[in-house]
Protein backbone atom coordinates (compact mmCIF):
# COMPACT_ATOMS: atom_id res chain seq x y z
CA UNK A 1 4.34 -6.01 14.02
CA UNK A 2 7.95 -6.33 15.60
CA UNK A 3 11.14 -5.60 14.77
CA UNK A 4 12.70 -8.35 16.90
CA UNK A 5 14.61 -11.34 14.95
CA UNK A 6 12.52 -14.51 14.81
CA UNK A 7 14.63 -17.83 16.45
CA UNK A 8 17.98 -16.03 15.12
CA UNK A 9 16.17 -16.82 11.44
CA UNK A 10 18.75 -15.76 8.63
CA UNK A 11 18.43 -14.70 5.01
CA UNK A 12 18.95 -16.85 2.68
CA UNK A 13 19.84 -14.30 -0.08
CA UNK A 14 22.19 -12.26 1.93
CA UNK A 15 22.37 -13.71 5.68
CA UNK A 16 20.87 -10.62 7.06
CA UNK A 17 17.99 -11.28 10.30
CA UNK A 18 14.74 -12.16 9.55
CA UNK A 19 11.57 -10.49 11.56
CA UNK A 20 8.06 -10.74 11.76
CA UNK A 21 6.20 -8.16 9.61
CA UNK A 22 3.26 -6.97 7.85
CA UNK A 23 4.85 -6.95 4.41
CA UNK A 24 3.67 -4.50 0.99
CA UNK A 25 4.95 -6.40 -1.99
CA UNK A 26 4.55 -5.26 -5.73
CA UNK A 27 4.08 -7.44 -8.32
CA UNK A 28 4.29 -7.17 -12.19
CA UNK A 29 2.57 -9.50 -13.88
CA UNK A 30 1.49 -9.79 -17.77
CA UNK A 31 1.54 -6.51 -17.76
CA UNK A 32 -0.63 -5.40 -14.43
CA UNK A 33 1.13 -3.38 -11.29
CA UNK A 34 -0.38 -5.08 -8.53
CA UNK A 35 0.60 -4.06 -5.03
CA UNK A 36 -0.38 -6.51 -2.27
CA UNK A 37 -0.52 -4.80 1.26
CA UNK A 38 -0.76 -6.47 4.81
CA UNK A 39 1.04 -9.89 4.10
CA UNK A 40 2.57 -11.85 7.01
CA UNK A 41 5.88 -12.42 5.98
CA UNK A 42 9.69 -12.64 7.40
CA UNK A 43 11.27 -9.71 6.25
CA UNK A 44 14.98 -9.41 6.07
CA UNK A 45 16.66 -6.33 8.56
CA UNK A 46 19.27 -5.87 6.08
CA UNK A 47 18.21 -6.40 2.04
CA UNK A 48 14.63 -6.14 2.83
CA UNK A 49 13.64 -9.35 0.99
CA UNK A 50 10.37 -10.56 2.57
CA UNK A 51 9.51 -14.39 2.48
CA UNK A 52 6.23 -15.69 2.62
CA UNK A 53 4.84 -19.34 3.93
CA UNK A 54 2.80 -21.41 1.64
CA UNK A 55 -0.84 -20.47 2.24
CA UNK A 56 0.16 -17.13 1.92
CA UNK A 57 1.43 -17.42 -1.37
CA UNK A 58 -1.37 -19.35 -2.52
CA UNK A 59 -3.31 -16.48 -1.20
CA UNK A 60 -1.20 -14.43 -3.03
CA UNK A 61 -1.29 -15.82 -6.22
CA UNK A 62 -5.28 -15.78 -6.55
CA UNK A 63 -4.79 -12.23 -5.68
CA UNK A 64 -2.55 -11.94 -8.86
CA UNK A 65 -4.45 -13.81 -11.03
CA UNK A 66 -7.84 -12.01 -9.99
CA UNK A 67 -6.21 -8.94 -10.89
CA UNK A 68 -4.80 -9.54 -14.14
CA UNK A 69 -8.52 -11.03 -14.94
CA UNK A 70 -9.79 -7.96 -14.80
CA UNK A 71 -7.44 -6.24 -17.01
CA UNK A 72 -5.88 -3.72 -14.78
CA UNK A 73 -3.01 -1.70 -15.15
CA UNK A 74 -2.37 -0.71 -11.77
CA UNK A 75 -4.14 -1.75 -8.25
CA UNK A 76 -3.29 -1.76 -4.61
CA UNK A 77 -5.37 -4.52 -2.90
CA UNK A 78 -5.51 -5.41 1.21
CA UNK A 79 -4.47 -9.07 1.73
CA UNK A 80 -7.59 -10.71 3.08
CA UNK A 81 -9.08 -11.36 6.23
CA UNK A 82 -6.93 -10.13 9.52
CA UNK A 83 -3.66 -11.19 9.66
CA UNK A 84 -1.73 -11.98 12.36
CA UNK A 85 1.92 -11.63 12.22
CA UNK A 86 3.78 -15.34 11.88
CA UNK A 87 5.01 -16.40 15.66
């Protein structure tokens, strides 16, 4: 993980810089607290919005959907495989 800006990257939602980071996002969906830990993501420095690329929402998503399959109410699960930060 590091806390240095990526290319001068800016948010989109409030300009802030965006770094490289191992991101914990929470999720409500139909219901279900999911909470998603170890995601790859640029996180903003200033509103702490994190943005994800496309395989990693996709990942993401089935992550979601599992969970709210199986009827829970509240679960933390590891995003899989190892990770590397986004370069």
């Amino acid at each position: 993980m590091t806390t240095e800006p990526v290319r001068d990257k800016r948010c989109p939602l409030c300009g802030g810089s965006l770094r490289e980071e191992l991101a914990t996002l929470p999720f409500v969906v139909k219901g279900s607290v999911v909470v998603v830990k170890g995601v790859a993501a640029e996180v903003c420095a200033d509103c702490g919005e994190a943005f994800l690329g496309g395989k990693d929402v996709d990942a993401v998503t089935a992550l979601l959907q599992d969970a709210v399959n199986h009827h829970v109410e509240l679960t933390v699960v590891p995003f899989p495989g190892e990770t590397p930060v986004p370069s």
